[in-house]
C-alpha atoms as a PDB file:
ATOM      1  CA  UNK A   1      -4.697  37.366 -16.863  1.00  0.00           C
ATOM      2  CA  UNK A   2      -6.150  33.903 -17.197  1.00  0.00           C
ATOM      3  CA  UNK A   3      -4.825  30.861 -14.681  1.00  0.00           C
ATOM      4  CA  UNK A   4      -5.765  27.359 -16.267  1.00  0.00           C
ATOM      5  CA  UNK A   5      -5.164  23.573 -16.658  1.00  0.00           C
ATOM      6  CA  UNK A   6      -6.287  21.969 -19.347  1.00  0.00           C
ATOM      7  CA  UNK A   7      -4.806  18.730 -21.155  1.00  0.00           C
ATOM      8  CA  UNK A   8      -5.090  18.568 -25.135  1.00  0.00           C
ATOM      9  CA  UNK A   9      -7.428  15.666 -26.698  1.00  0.00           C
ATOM     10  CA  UNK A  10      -3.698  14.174 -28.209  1.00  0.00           C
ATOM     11  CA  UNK A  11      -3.017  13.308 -24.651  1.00  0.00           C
ATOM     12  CA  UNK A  12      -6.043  11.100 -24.234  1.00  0.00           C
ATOM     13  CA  UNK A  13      -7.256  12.624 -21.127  1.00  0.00           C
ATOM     14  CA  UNK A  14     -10.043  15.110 -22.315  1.00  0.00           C
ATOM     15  CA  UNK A  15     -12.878  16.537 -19.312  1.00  0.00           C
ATOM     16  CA  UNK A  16     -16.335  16.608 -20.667  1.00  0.00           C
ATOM     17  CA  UNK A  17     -15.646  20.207 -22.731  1.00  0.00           C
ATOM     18  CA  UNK A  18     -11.744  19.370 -24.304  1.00  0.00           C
ATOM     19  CA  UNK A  19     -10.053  20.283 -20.742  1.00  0.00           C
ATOM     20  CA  UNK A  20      -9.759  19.087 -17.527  1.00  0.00           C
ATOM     21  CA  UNK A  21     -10.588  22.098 -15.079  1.00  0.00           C
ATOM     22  CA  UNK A  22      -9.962  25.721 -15.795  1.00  0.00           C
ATOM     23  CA  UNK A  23      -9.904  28.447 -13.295  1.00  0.00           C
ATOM     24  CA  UNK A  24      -9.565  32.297 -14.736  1.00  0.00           C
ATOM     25  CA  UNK A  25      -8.094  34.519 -12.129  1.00  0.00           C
ATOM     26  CA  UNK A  26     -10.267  37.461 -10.591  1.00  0.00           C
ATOM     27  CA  UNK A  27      -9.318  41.035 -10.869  1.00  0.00           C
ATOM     28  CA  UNK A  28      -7.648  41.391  -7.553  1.00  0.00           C
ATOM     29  CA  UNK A  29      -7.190  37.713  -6.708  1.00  0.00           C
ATOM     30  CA  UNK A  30      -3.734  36.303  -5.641  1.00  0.00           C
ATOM     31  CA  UNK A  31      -2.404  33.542  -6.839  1.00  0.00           C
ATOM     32  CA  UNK A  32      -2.640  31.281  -3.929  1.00  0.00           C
ATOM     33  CA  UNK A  33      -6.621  32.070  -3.927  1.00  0.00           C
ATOM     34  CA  UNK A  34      -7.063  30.488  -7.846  1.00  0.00           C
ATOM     35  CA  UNK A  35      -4.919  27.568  -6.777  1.00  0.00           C
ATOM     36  CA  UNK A  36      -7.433  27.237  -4.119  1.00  0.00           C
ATOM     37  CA  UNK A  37     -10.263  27.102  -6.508  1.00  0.00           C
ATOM     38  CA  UNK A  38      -8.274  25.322  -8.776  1.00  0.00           C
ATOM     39  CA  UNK A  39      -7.339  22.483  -6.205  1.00  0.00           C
ATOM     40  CA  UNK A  40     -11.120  22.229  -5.063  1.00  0.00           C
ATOM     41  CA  UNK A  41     -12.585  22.266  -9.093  1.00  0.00           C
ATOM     42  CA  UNK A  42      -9.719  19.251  -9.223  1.00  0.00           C
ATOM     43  CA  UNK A  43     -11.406  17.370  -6.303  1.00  0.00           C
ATOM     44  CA  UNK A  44     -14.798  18.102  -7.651  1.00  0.00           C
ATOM     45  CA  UNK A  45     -14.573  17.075 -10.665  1.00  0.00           C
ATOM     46  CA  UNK A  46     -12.856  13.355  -9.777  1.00  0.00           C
ATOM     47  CA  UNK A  47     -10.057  14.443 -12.510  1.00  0.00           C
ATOM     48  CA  UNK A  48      -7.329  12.671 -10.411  1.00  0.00           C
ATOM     49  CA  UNK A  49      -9.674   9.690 -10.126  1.00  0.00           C
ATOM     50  CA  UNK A  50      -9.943   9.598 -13.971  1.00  0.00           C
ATOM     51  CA  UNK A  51      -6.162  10.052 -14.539  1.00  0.00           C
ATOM     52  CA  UNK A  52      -5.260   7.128 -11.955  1.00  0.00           C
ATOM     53  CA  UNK A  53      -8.117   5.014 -13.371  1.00  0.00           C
ATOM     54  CA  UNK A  54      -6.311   5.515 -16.900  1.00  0.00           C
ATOM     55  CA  UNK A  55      -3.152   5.196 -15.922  1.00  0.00           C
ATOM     56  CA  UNK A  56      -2.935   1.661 -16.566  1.00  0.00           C
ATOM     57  CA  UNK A  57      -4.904  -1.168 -18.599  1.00  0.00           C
ATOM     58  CA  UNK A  58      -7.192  -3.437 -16.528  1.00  0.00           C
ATOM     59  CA  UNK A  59      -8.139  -6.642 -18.709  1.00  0.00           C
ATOM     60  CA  UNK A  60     -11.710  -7.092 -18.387  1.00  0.00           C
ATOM     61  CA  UNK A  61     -11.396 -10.053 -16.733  1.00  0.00           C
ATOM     62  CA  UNK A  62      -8.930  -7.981 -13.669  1.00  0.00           C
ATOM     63  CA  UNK A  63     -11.723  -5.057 -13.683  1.00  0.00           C
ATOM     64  CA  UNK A  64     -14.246  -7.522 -12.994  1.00  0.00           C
ATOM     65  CA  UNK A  65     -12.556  -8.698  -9.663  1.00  0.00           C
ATOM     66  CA  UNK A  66     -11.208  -5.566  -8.424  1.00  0.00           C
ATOM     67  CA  UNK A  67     -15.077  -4.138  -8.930  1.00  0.00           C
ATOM     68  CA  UNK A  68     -16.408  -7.476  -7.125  1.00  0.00           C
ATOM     69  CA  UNK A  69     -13.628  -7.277  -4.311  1.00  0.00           C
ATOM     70  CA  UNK A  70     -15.078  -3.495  -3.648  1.00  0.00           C
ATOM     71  CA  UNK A  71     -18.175  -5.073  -3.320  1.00  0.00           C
ATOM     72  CA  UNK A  72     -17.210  -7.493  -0.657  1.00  0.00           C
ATOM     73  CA  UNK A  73     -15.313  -4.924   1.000  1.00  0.00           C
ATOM     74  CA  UNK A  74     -18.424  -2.567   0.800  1.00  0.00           C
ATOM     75  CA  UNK A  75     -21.083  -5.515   2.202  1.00  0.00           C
ATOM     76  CA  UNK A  76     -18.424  -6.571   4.849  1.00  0.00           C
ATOM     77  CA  UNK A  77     -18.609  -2.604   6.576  1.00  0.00           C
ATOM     78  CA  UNK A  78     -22.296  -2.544   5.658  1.00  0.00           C
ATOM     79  CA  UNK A  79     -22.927  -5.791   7.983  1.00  0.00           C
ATOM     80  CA  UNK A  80     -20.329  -4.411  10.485  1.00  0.00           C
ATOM     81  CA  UNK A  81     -22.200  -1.346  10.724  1.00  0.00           C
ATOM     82  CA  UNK A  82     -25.675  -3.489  11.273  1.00  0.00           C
ATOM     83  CA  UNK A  83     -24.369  -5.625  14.372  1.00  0.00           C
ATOM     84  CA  UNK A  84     -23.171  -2.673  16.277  1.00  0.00           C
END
């Protein structure tokens, strides 16, 4: 009996092969054990990463300062990391 996510390409969030994760359930394996694997292929995978990424439109000029404010934010921990 197969166990899987997937979205549909009309949805406009499409994995690298057409889905986002699939898990197929082993002979013998409970439920609980697929939504294991399932959760974990998820996390892999950065699918919820993707979906919150596309939940909403950046304008290019907004993507540019959120990306440079990680950088600051990144450098700032970097040099904290240094003086200690």
């Amino acid at each position: 009996m197969p166990f899987y996510f997937h979205q549909h390409r009309n949805l406009g969030l499409v994995g690298r092969c057409g889905f986002l994760a699939e898990v197929r359930l082993q002979e013998g394996e409970t439920l609980e054990n697929a939504l294991r694997r399932f959760k974990r292929k998820v996390q892999q995978e950065d699918i919820i990463k993707e979906v919150k990424r596309h939940s909403y439109y950046l304008k290019p000029g907004e993507k540019l300062r959120a990306k440079q404010a990680l950088a600051r934010k990144r450098n700032r921990k970097k040099n904290r990391r240094e003086v200690e």
